[in-house]
PDB file of N, CA and C in Angstrom:
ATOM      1  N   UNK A   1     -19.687  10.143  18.623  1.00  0.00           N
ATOM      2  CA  UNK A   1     -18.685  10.685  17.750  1.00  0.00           C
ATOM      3  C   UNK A   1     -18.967  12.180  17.585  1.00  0.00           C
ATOM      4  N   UNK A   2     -18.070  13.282  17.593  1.00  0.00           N
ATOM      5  CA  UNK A   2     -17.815  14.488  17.517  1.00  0.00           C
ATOM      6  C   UNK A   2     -17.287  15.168  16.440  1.00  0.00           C
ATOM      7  N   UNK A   3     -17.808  15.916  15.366  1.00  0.00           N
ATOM      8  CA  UNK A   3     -17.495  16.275  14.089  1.00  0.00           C
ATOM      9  C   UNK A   3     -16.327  17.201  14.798  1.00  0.00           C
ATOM     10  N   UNK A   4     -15.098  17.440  14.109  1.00  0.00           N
ATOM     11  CA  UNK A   4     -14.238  18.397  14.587  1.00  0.00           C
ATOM     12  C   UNK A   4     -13.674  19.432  13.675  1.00  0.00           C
ATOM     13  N   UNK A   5     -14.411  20.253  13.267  1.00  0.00           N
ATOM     14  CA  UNK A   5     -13.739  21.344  11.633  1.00  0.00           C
ATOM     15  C   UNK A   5     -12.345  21.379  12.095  1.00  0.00           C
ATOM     16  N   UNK A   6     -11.471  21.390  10.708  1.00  0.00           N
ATOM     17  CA  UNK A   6     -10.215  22.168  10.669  1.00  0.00           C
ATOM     18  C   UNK A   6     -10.031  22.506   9.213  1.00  0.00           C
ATOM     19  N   UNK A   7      -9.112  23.530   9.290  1.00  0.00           N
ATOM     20  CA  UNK A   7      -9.333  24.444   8.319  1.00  0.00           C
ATOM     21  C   UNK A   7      -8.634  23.929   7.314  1.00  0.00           C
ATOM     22  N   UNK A   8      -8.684  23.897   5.841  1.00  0.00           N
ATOM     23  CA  UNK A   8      -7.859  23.695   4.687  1.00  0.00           C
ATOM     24  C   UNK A   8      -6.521  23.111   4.377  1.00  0.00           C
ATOM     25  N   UNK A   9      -5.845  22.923   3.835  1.00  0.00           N
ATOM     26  CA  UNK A   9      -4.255  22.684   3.971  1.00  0.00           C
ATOM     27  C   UNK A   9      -3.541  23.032   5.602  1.00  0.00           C
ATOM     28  N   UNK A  10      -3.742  22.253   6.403  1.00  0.00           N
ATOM     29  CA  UNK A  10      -3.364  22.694   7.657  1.00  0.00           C
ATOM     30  C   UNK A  10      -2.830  21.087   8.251  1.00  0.00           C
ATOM     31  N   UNK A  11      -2.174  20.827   7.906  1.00  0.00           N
ATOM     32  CA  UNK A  11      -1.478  19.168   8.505  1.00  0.00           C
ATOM     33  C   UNK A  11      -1.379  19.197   9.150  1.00  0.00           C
ATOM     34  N   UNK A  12      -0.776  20.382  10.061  1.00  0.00           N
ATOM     35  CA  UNK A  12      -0.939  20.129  11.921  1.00  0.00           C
ATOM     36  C   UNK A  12      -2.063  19.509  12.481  1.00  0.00           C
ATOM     37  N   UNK A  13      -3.202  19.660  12.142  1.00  0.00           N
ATOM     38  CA  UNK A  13      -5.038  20.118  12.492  1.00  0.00           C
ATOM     39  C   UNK A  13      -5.401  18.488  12.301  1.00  0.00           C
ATOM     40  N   UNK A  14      -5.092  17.763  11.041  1.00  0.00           N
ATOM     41  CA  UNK A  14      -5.296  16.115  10.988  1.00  0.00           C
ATOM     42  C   UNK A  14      -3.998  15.447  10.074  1.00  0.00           C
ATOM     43  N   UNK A  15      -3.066  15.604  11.147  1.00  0.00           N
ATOM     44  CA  UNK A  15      -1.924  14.592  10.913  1.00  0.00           C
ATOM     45  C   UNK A  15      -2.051  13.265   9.922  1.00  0.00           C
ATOM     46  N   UNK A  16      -3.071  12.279  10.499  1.00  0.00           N
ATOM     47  CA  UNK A  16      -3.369  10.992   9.661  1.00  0.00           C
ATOM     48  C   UNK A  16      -3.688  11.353   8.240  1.00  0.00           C
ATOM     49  N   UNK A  17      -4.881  12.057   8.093  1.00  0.00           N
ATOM     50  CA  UNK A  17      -5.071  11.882   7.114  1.00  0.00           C
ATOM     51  C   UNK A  17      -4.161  12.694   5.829  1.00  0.00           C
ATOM     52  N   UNK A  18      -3.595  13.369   6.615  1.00  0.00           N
ATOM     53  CA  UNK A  18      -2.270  13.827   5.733  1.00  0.00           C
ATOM     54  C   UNK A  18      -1.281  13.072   5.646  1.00  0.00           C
ATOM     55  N   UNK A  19      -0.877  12.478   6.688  1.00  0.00           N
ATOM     56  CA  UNK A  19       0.253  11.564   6.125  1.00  0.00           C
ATOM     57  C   UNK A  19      -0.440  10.007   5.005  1.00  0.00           C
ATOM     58  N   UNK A  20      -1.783   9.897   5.284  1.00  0.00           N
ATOM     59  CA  UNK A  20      -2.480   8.723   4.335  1.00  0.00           C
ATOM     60  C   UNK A  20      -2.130   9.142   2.407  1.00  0.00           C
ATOM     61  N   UNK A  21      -2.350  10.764   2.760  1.00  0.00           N
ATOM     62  CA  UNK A  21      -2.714  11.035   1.234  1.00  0.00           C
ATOM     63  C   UNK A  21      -1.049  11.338   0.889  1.00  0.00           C
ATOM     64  N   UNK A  22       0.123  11.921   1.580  1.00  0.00           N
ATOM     65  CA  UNK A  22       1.153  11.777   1.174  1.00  0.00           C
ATOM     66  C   UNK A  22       1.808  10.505   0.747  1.00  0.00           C
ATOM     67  N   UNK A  23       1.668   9.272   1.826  1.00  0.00           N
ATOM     68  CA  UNK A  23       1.726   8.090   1.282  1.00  0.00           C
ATOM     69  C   UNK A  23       1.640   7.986  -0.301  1.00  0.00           C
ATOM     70  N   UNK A  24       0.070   8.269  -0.090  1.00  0.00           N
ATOM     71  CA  UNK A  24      -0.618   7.578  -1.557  1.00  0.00           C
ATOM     72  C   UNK A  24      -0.222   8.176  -2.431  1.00  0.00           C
ATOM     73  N   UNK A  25       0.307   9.236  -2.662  1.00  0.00           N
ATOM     74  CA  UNK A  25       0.698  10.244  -3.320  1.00  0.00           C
ATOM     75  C   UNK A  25       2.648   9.866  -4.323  1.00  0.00           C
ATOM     76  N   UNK A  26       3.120   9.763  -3.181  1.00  0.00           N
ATOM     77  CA  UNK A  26       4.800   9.548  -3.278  1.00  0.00           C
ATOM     78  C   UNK A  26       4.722   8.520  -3.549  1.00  0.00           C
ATOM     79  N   UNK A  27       4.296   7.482  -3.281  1.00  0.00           N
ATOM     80  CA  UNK A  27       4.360   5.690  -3.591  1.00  0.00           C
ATOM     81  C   UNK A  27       3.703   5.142  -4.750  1.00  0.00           C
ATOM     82  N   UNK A  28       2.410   5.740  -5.107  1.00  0.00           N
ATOM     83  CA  UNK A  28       1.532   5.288  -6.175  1.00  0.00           C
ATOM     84  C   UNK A  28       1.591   6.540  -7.380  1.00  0.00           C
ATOM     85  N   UNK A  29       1.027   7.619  -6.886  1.00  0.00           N
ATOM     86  CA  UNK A  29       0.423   8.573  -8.173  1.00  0.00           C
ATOM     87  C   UNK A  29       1.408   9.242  -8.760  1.00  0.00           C
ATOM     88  N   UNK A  30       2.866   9.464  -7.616  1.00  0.00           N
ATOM     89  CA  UNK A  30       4.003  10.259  -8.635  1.00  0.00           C
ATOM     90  C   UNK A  30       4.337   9.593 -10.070  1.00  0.00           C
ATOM     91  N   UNK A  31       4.183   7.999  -9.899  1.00  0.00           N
ATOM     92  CA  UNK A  31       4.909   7.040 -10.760  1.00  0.00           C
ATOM     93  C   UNK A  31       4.373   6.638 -11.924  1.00  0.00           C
ATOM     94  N   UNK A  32       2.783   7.088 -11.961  1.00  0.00           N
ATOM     95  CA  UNK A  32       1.812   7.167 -13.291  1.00  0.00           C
ATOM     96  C   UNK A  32       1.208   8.237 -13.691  1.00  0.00           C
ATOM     97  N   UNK A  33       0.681   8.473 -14.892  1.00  0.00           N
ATOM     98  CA  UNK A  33      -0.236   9.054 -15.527  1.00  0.00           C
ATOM     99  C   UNK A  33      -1.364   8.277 -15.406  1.00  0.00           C
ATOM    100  N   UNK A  34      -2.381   9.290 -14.525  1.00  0.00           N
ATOM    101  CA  UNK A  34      -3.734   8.684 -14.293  1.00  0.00           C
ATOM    102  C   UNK A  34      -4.359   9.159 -15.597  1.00  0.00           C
ATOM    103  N   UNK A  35      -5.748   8.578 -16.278  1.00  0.00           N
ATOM    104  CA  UNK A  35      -5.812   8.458 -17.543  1.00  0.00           C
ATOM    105  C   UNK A  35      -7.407   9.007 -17.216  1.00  0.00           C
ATOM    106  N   UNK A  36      -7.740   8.225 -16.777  1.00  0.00           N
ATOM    107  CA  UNK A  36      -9.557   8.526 -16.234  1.00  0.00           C
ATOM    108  C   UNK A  36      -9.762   8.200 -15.055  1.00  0.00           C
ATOM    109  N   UNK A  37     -10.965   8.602 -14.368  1.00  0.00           N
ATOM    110  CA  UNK A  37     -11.646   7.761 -12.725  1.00  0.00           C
ATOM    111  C   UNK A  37     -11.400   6.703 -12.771  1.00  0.00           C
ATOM    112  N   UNK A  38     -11.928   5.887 -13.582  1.00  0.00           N
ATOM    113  CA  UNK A  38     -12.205   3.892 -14.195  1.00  0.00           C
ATOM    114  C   UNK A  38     -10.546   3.982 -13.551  1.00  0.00           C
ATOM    115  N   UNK A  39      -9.574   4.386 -13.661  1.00  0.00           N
ATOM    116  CA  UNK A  39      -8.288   3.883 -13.918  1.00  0.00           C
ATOM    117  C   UNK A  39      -7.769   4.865 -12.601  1.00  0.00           C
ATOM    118  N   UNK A  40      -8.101   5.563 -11.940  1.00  0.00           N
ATOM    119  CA  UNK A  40      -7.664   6.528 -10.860  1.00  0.00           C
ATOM    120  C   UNK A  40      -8.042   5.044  -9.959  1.00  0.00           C
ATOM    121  N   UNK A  41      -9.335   4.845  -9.960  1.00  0.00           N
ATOM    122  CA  UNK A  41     -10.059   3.821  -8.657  1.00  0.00           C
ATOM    123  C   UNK A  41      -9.108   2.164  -9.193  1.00  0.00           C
ATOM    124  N   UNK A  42      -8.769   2.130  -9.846  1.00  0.00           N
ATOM    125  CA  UNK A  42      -8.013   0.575  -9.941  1.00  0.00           C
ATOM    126  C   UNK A  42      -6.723   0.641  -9.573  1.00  0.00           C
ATOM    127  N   UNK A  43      -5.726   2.274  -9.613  1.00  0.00           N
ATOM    128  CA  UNK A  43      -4.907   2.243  -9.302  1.00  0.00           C
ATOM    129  C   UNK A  43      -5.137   2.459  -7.872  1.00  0.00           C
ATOM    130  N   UNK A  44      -5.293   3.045  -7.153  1.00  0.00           N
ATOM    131  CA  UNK A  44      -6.137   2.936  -5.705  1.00  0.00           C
ATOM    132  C   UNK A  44      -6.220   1.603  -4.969  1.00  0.00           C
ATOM    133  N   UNK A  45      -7.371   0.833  -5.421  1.00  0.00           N
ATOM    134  CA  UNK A  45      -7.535  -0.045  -5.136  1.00  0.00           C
ATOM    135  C   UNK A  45      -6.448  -1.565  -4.795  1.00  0.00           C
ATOM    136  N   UNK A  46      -5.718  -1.307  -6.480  1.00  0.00           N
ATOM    137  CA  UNK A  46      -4.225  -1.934  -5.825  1.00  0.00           C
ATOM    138  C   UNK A  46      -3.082  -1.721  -5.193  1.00  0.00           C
ATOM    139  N   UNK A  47      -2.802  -0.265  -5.021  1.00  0.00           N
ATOM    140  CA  UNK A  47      -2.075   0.420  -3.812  1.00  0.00           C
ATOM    141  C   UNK A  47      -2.559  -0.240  -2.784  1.00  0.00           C
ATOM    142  N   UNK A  48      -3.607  -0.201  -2.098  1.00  0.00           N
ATOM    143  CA  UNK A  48      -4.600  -0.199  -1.146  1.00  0.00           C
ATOM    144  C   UNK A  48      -4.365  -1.984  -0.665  1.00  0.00           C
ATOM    145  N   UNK A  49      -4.641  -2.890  -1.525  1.00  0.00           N
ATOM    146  CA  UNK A  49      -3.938  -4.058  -1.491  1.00  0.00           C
ATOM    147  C   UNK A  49      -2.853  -4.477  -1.051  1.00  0.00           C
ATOM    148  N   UNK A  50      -2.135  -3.791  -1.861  1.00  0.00           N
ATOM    149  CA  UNK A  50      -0.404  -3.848  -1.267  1.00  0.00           C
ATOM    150  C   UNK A  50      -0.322  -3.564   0.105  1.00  0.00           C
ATOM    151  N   UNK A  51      -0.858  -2.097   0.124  1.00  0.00           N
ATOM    152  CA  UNK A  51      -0.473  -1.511   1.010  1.00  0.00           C
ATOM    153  C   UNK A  51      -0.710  -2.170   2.053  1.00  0.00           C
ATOM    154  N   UNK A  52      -1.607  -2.818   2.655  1.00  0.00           N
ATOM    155  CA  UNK A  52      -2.146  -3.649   3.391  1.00  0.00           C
ATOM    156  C   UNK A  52      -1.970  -5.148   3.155  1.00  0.00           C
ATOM    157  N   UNK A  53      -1.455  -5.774   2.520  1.00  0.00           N
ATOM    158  CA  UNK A  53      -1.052  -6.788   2.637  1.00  0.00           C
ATOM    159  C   UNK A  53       0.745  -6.919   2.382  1.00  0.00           C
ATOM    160  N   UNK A  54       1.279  -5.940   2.338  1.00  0.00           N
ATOM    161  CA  UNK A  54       2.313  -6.632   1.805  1.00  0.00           C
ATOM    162  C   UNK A  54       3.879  -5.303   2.008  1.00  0.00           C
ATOM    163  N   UNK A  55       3.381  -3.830   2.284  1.00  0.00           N
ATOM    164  CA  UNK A  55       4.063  -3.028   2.468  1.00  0.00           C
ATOM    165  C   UNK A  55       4.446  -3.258   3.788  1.00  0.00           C
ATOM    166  N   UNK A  56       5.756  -3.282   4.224  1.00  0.00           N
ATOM    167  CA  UNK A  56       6.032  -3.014   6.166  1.00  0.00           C
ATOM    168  C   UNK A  56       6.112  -1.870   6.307  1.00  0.00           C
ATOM    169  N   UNK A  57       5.228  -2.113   7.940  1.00  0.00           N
ATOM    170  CA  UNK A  57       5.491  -0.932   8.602  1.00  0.00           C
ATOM    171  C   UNK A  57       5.937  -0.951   9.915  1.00  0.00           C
ATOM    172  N   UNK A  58       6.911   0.398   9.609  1.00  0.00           N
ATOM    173  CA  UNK A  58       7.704   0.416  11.189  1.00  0.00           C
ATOM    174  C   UNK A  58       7.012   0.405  12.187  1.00  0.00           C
ATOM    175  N   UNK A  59       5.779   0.737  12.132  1.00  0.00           N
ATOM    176  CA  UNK A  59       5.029   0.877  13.595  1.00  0.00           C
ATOM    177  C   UNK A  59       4.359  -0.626  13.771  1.00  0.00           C
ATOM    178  N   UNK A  60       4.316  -1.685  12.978  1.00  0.00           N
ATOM    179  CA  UNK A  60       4.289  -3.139  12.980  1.00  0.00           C
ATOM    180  C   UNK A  60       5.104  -4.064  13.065  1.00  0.00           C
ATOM    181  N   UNK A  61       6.424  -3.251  13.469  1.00  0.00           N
ATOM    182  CA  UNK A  61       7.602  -3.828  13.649  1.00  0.00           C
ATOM    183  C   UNK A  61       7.846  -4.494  12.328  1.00  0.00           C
ATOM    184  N   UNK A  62       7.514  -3.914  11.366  1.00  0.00           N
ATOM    185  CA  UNK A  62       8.466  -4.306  10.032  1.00  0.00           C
ATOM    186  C   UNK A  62       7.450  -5.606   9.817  1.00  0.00           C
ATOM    187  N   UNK A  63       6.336  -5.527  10.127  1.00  0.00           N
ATOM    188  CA  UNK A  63       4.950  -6.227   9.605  1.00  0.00           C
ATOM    189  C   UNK A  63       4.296  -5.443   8.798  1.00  0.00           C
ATOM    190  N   UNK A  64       3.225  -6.291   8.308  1.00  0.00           N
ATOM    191  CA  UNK A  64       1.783  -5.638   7.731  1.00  0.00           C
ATOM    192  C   UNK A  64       0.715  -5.822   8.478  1.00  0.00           C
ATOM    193  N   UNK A  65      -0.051  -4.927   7.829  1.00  0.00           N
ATOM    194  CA  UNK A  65      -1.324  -4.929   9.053  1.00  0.00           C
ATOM    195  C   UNK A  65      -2.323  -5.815   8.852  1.00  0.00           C
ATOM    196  N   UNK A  66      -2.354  -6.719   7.395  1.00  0.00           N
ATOM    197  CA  UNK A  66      -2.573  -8.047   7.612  1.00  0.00           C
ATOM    198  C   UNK A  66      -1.876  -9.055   7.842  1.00  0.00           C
ATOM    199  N   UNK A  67      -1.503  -9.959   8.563  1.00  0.00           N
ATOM    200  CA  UNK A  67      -0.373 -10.620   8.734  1.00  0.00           C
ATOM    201  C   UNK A  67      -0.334 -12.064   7.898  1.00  0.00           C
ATOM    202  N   UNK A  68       0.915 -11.978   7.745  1.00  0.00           N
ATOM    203  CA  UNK A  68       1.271 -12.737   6.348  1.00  0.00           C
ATOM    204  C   UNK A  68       1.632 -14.217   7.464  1.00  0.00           C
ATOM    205  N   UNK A  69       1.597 -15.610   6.771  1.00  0.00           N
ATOM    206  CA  UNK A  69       2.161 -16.827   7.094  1.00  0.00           C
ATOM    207  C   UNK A  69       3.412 -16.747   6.946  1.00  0.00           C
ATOM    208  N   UNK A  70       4.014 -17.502   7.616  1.00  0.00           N
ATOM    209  CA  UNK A  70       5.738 -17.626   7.409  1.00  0.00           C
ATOM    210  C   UNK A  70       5.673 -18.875   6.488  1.00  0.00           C
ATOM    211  N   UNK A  71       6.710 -18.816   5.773  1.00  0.00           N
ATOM    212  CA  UNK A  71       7.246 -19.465   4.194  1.00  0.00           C
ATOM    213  C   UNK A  71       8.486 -20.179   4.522  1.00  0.00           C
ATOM    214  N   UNK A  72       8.166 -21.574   4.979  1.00  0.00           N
ATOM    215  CA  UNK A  72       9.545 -22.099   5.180  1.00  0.00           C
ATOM    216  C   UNK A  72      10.108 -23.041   3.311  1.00  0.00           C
ATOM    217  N   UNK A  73      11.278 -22.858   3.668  1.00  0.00           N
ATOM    218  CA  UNK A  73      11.853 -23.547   2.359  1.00  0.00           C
ATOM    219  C   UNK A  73      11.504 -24.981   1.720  1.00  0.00           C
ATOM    220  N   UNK A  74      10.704 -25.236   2.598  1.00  0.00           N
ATOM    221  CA  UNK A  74       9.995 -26.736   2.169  1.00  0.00           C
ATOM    222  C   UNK A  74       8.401 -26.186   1.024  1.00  0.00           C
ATOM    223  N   UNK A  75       8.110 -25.289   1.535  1.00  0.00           N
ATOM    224  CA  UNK A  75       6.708 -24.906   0.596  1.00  0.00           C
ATOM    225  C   UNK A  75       7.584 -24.849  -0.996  1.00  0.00           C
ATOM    226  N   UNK A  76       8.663 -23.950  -1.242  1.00  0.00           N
ATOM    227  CA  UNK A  76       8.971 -24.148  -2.294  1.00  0.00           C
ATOM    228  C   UNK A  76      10.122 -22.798  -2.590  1.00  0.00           C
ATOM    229  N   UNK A  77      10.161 -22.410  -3.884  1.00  0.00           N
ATOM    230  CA  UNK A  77      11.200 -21.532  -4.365  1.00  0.00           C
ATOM    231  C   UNK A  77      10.644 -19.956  -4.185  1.00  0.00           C
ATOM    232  N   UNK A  78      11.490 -19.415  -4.014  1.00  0.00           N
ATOM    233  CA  UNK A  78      11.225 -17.878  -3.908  1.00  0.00           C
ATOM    234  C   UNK A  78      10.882 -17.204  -5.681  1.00  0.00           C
ATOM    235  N   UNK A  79       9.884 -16.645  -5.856  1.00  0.00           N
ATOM    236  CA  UNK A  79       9.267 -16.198  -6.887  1.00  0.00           C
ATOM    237  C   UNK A  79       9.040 -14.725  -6.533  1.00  0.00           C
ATOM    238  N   UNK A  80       9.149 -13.802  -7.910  1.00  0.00           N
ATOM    239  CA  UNK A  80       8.575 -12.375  -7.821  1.00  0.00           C
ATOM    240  C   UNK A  80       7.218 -12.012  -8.224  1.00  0.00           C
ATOM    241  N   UNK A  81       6.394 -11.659  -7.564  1.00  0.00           N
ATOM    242  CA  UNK A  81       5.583 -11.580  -8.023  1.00  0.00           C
ATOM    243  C   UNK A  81       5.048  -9.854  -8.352  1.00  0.00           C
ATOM    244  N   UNK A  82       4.821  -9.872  -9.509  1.00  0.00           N
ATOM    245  CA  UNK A  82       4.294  -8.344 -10.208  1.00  0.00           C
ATOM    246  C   UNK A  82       2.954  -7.981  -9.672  1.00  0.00           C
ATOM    247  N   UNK A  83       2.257  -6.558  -9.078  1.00  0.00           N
ATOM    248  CA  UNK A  83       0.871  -6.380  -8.950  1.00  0.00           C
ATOM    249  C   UNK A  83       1.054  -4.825  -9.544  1.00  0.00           C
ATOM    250  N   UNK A  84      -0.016  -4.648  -9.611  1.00  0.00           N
ATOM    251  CA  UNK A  84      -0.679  -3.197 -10.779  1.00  0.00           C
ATOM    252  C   UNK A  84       0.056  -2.782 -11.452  1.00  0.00           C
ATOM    253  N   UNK A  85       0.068  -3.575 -12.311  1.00  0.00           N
ATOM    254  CA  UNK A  85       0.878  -3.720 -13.894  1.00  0.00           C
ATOM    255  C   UNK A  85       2.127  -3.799 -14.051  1.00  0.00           C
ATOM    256  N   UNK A  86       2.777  -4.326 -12.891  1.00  0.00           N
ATOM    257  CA  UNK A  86       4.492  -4.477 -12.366  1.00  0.00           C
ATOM    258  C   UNK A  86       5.119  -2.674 -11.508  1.00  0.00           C
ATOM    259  N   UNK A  87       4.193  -2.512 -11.007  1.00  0.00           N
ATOM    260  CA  UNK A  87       4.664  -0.967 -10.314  1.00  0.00           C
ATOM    261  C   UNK A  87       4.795  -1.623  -8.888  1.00  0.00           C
ATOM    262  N   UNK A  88       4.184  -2.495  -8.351  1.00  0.00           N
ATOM    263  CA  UNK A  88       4.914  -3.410  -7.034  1.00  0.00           C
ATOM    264  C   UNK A  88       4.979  -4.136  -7.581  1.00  0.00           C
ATOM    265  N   UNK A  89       6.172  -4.863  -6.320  1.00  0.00           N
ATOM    266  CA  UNK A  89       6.269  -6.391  -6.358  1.00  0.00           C
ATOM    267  C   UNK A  89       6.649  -7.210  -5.265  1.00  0.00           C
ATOM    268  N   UNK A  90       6.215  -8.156  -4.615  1.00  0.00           N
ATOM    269  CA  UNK A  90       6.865  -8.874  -3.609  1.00  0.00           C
ATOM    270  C   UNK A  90       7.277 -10.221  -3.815  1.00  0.00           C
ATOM    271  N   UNK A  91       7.356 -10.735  -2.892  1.00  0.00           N
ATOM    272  CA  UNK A  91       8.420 -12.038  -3.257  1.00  0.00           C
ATOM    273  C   UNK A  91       7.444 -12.953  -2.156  1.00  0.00           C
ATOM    274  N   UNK A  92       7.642 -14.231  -3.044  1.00  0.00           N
ATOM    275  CA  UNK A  92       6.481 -15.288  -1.982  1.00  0.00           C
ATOM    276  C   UNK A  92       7.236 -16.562  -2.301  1.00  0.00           C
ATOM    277  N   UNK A  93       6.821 -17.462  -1.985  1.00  0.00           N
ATOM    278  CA  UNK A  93       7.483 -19.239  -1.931  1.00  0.00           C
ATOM    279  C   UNK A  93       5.952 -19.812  -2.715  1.00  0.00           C
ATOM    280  N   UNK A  94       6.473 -20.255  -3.614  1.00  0.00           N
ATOM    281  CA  UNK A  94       5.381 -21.381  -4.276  1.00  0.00           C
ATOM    282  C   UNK A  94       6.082 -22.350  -4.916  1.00  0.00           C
ATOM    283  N   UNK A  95       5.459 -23.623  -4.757  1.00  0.00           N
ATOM    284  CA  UNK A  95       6.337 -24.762  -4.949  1.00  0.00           C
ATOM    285  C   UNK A  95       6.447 -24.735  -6.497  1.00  0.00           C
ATOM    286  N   UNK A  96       6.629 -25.814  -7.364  1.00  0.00           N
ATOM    287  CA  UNK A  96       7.771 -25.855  -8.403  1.00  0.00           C
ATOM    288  C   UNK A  96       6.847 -26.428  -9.524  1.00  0.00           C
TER     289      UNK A  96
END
């Protein structure tokens, strides 16, 4: 592995990790008042969750990058489910 400097605010220089922190940025932190660290790292952490279990992405063909089971109508009813304090939510089948 090869350390590679680039200079400051320069998004050209590391694309990823600029588009990671814009993500995290527009989706999670515009939408709260972070309060302390304790509460910066929990909101994080459940972004981070979502984000990976449950956000699609176009480059997964409208998957996640953990891949979810398919939910046929026999498991049960479609339910909403709330995560980090109702700021997401997705929808799952659990029976009755």
């Amino acid at each position: 592995m090869e350390e590679i400097l680039t200079a400051p605010r320069s998004p050209w220089q590391n694309p990823f990790a600029e588009r990671l922190i814009g993500t995290i940025r527009r989706e999670c932190l515009d939408h709260v008042v972070v309060l302390n660290d304790r509460h910066l790292r929990r909101l994080l952490g459940d972004y981070l969750h979502h984000y990976h279990r449950w956000r699609c992405h176009r480059s997964l063909e409208m998957d996640c990058p953990v891949p979810r089971a398919t939910q046929g109508p026999e498991v049960g009813s479609v339910v909403e489910v709330a995560e980090a304090a109702g700021l997401y939510r997705h929808y799952e089948r659990r029976a009755a």
